[in-house]
Protein backbone atom coordinates (compact mmCIF):
# COMPACT_ATOMS: atom_id res chain seq x y z
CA UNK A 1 13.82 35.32 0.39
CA UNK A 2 12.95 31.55 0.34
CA UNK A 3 13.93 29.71 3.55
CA UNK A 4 15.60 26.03 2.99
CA UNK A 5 13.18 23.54 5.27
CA UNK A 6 14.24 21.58 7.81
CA UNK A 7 15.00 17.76 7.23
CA UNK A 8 11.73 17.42 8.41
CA UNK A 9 9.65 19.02 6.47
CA UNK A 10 10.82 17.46 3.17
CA UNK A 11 7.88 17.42 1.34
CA UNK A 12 6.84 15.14 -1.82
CA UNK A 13 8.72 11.58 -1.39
CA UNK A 14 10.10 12.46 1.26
CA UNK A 15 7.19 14.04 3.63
CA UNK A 16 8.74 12.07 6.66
CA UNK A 17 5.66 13.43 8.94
CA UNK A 18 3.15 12.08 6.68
CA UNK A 19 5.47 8.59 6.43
CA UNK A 20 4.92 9.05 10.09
CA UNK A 21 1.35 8.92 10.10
CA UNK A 22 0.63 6.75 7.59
CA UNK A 23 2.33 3.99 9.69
CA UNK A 24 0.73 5.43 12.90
CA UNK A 25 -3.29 4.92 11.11
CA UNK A 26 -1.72 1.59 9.54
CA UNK A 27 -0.55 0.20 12.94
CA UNK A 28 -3.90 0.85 14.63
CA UNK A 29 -6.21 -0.37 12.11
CA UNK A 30 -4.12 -3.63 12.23
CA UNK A 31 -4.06 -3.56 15.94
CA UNK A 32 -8.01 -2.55 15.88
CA UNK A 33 -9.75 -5.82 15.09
CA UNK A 34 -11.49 -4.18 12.07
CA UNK A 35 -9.42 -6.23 9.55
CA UNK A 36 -11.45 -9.37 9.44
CA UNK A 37 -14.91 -7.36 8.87
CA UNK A 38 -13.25 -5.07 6.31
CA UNK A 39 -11.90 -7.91 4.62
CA UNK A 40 -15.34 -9.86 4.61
CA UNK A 41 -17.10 -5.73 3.06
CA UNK A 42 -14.47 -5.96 0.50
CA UNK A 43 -15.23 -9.77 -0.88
CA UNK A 44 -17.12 -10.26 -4.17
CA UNK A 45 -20.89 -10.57 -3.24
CA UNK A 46 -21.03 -13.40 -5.57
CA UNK A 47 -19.35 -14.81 -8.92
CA UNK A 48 -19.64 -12.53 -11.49
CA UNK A 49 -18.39 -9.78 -8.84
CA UNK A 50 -15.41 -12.11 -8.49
CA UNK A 51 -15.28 -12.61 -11.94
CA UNK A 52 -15.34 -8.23 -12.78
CA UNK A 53 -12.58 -8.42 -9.85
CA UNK A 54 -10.44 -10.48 -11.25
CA UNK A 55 -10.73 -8.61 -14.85
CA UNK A 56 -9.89 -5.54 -13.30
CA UNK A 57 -6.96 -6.87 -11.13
CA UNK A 58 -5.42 -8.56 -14.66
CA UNK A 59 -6.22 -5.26 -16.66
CA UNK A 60 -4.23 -2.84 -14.14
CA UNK A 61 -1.68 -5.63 -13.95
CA UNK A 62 -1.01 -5.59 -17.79
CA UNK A 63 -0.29 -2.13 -17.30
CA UNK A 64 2.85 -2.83 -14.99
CA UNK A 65 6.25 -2.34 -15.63
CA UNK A 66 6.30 -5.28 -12.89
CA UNK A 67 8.15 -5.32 -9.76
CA UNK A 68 11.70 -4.50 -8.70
CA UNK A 69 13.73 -7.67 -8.80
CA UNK A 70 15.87 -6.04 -5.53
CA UNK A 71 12.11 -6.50 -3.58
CA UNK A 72 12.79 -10.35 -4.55
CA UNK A 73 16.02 -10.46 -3.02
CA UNK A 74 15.21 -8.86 0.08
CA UNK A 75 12.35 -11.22 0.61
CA UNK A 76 14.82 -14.15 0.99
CA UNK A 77 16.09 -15.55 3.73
CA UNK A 78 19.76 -13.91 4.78
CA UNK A 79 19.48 -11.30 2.21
């Protein structure tokens, strides 16, 4: 017989533990001082880099449903 989990171990959307970590790595690579250098790795090497970048970026963004107008709302002031 199945067992029900625990409200921790929802999986899928809701895998809290792996929510958990995620922040956790996220939090300590900000905190790290590797930001800057990966940052300056992850700029175009020169224009037509920059210029395949940029394709890509507006390729994958024609592909969007775009974003949630609630995201908007929260990013205001008060809201």
């Amino acid at each position: 017989m199945a067992t029900t989990p625990s409200k921790d171990q929802v999986q899928g959307e809701g895998d809290y533990n792996a929510g958990r970590r995620y922040d956790k790595a996220s939090r300590e690579f900000a905190e790290s001082g590797k930001v800057e250098p990966a940052a300056r790795d992850a700029a175009p090497d020169d224009a037509r880099e920059a210029e395949d970048m940029e394709r890509a970026e507006a390729e994958g963004k024609s592909h969007a449903k775009g974003e949630d107008p609630l995201l908007d709302q929260r990013r205001k002031p008060g809201a």
